[in-house]
Protein backbone atom coordinates (compact mmCIF):
# COMPACT_ATOMS: atom_id res chain seq x y z
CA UNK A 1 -141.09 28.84 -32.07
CA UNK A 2 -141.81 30.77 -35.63
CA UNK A 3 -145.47 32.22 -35.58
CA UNK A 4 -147.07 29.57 -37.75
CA UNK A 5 -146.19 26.57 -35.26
CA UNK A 6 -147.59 28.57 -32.65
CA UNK A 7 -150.74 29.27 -34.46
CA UNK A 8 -150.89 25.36 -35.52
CA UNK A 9 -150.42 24.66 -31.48
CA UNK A 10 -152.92 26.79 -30.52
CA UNK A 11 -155.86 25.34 -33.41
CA UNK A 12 -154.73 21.86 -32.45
CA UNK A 13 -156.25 23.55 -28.58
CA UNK A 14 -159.24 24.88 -30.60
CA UNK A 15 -159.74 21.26 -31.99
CA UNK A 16 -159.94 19.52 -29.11
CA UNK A 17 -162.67 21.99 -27.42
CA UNK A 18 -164.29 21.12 -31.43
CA UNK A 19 -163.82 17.95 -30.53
CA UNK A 20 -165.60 17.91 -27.52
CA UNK A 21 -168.81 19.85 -28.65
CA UNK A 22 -168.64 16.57 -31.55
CA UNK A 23 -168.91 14.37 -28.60
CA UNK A 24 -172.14 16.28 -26.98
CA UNK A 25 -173.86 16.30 -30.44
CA UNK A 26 -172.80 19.86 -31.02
CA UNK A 27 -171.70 21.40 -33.83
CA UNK A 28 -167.84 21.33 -33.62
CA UNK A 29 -166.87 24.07 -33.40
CA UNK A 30 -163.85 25.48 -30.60
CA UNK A 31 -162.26 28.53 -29.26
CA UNK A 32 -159.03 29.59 -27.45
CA UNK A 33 -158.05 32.93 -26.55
CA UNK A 34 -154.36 33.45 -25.86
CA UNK A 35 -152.27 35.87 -24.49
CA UNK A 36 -148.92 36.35 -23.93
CA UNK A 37 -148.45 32.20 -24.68
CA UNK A 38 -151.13 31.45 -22.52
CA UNK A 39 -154.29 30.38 -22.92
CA UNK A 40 -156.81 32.10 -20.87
CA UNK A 41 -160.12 31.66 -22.08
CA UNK A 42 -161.62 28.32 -23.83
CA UNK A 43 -164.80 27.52 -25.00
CA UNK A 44 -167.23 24.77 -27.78
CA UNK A 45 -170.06 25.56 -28.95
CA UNK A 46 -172.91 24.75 -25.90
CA UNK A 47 -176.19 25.69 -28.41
CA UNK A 48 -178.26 22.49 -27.96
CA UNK A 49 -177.17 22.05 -24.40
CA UNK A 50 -178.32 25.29 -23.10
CA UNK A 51 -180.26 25.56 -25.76
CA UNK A 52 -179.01 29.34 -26.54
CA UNK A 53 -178.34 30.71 -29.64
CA UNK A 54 -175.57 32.66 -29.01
CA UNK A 55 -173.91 29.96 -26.88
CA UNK A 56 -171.24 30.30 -29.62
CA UNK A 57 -167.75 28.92 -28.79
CA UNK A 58 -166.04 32.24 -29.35
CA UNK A 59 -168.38 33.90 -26.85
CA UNK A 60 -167.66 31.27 -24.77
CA UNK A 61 -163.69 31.55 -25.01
CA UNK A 62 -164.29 35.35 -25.16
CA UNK A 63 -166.20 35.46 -22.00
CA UNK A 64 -163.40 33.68 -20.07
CA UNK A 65 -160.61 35.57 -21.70
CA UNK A 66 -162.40 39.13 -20.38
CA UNK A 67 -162.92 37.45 -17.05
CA UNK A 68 -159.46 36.06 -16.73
CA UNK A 69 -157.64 39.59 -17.35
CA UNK A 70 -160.45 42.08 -15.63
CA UNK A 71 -161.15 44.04 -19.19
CA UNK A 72 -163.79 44.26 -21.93
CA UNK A 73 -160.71 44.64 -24.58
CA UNK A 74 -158.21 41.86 -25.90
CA UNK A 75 -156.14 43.92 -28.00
CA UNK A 76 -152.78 42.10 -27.05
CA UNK A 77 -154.79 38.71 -27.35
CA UNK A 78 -155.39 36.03 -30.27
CA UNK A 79 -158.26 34.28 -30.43
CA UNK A 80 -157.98 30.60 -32.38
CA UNK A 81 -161.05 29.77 -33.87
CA UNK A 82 -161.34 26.29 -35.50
CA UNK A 83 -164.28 27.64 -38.32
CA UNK A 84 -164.59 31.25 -39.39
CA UNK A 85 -166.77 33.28 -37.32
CA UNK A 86 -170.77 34.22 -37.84
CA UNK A 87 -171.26 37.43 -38.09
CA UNK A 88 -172.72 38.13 -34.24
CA UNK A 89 -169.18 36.51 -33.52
CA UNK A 90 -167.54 38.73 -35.51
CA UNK A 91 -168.97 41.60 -34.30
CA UNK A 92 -168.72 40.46 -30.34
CA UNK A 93 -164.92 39.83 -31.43
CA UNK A 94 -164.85 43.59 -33.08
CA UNK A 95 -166.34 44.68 -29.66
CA UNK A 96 -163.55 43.34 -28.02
CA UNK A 97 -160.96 44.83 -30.34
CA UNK A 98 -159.24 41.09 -30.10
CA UNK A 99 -155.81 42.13 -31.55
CA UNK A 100 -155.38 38.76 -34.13
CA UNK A 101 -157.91 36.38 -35.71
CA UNK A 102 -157.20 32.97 -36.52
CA UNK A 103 -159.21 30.52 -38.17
CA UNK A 104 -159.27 27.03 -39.70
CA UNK A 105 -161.74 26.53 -42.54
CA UNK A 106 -163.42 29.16 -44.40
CA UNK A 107 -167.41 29.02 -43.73
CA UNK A 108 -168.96 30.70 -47.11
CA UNK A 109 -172.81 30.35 -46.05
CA UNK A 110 -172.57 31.82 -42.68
CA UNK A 111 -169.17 33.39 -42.12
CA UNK A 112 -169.23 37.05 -41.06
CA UNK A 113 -167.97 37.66 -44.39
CA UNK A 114 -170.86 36.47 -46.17
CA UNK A 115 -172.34 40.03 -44.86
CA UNK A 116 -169.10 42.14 -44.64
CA UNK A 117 -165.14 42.17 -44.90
CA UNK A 118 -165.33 45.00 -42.15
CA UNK A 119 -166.32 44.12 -38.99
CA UNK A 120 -163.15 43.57 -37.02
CA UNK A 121 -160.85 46.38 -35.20
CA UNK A 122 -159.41 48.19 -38.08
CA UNK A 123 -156.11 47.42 -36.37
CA UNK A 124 -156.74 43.82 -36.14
CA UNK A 125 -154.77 40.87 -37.73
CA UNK A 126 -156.63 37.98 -39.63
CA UNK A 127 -155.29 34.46 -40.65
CA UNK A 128 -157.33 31.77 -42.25
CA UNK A 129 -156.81 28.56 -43.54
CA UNK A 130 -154.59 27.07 -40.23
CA UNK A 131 -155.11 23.63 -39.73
CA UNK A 132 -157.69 24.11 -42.69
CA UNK A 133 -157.74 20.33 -43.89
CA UNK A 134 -158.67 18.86 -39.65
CA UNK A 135 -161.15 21.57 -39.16
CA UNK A 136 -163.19 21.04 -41.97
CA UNK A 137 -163.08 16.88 -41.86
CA UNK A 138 -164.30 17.26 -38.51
CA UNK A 139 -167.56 19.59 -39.89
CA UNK A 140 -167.60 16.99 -42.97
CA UNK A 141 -168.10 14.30 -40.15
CA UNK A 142 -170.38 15.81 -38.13
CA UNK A 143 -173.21 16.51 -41.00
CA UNK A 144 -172.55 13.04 -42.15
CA UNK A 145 -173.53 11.81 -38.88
CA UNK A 146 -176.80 14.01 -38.92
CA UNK A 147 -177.40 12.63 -42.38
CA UNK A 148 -177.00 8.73 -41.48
């Protein structure tokens, strides 16, 4: 499989977890870590249910991911991220030294890099824009649904 289906299989994972922070009234947002094919940490955004600000879904997904392998580091890891990252993501993600970056739709008020283009590992990989057009109807949908 050529590196942009995998990253398109992998967001279509980060959608559903999206999907189910939608269904709890949460922003939709979702996370998968992978490594080595497999996907070992997962995680939606859980801010209004634990009522946590950083109850992000890439600290969720991160969180597994560290747990799953024993280590505080994911260079040889991706992390699929269905709306780019804030910037306490980002820098949790630089933290980790995750090894590539992948995200759907661009977020230009609150993405990290609204505040700066450096905040990854300098040795990191970043791709935007997968699944672009599905991540950002289901963020269209959500406000709409606040707004009815």
């Amino acid at each position: 499989m050529e590196q942009h289906e995998l990253d398109e299989k992998f967001m279509r994972q980060a959608l559903n977890e999206a999907q189910q922070a939608f269904d709890q009234q949460e922003v939709p947002i979702g996370a998968v870590v992978v490594c080595q094919g497999r996907v070992i940490g997962r995680g939606h955004n859980l801010v209004e249910s634990l009522q946590d600000p950083t109850a992000h879904a890439e600290m969720q997904a991160l969180t597994a991911a560290t747990e799953t392998l024993g280590s505080k580091y994911l260079p040889q890891c991706t992390l699929y991220v269905t709306v780019e990252p804030c910037i306490m993501c980002a820098g949790a993600i630089g933290w980790a030294q995750v090894g590539r970056i992948v995200w759907g739709a661009d977020d230009p008020k609150k993405g990290y890099r609204t505040y700066s283009e450096r905040v990854f590992h300098p040795k990191s990989e970043v791709v935007s824009g997968v699944l672009r057009e599905a991540c950002e109807a289901l963020m269209t949908q959500f406000f709409a649904s606040l707004r009815r």
